[in-house]
Protein backbone atom coordinates (compact mmCIF):
# COMPACT_ATOMS: atom_id res chain seq x y z
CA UNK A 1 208.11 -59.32 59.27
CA UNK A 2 209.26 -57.27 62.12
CA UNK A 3 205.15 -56.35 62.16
CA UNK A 4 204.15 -60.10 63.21
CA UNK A 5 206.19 -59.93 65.84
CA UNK A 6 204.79 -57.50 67.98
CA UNK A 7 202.07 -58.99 66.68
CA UNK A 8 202.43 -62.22 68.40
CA UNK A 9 203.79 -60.18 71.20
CA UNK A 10 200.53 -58.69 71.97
CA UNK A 11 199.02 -62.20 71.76
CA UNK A 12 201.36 -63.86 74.69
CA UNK A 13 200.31 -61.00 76.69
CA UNK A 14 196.62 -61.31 76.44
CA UNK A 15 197.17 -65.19 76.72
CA UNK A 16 199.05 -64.72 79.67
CA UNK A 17 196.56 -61.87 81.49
CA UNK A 18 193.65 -64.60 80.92
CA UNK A 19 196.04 -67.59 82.13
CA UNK A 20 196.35 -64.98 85.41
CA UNK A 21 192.89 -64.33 85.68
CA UNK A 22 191.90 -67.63 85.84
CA UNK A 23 194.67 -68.24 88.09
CA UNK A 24 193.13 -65.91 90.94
CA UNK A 25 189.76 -67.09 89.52
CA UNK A 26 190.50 -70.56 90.40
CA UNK A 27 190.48 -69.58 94.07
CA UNK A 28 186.19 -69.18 94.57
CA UNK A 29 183.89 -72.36 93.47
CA UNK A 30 183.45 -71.54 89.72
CA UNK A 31 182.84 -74.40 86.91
CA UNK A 32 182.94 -72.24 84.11
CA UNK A 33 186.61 -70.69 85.07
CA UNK A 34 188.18 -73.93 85.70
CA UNK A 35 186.69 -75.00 82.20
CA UNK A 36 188.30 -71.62 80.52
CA UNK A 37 191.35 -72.71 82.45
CA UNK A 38 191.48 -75.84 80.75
CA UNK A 39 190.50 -74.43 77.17
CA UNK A 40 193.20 -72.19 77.52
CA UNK A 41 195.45 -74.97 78.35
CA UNK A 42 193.90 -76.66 75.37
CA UNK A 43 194.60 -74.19 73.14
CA UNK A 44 198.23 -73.53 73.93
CA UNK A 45 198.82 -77.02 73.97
CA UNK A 46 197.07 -76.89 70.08
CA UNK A 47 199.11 -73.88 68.96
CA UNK A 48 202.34 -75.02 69.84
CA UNK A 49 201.98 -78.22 67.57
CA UNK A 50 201.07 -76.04 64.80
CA UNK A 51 204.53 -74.13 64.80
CA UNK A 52 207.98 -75.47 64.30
CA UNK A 53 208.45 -77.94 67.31
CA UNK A 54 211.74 -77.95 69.21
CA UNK A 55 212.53 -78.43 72.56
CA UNK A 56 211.41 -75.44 74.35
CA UNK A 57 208.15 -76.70 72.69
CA UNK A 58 208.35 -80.03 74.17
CA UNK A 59 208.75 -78.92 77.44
CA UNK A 60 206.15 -76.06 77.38
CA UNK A 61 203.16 -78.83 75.84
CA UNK A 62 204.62 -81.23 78.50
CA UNK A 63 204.32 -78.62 81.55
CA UNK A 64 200.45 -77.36 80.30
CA UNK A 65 199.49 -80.84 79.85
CA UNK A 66 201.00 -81.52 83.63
CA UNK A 67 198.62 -78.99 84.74
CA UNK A 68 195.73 -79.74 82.60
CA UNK A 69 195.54 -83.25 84.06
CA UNK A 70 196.55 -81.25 87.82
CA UNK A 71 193.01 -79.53 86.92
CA UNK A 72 191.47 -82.55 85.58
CA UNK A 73 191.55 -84.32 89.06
CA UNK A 74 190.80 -81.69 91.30
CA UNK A 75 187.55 -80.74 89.50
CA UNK A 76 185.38 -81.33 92.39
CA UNK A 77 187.50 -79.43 94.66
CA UNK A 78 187.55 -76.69 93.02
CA UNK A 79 183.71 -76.72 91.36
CA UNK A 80 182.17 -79.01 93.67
CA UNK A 81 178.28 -79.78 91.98
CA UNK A 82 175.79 -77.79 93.19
């Protein structure tokens, strides 16, 4: 068991590297990182419902949704059409 953690240790990092890459991605014109922003959103949003849901949960699927929508609105701001 102790195996699947560091398991899903290594996971959260990688998640959280690409979460900061698009972060200081965000900053130049790009459509296709503001739509891997929002896939990664997506997909966090996803795997949390999958596991056991509790509070912590709540909040973190309530804050990635916050800025999923944040991102939703601004999408010609920060990939204006070409």
């Amino acid at each position: 068991m102790a195996g699947w953690y560091a398991i899903y240790s290594i996971f959260m990092i990688v998640d959280s590297v690409i979460e900061l890459a698009c972060y200081f991605g965000l900053r130049k014109p790009s459509k296709r990182i503001l739509q891997l922003s929002m896939f990664i959103l997506l997909m966090n949003m996803a795997l949390t419902i999958f596991d056991q849901i509790g509070i912590v949960d709540i909040i973190f699927i309530v804050l990635n949704l916050a800025v999923l929508v944040l991102l939703y609105l601004s999408r010609k701001e920060i990939a204006p059409a070409k």
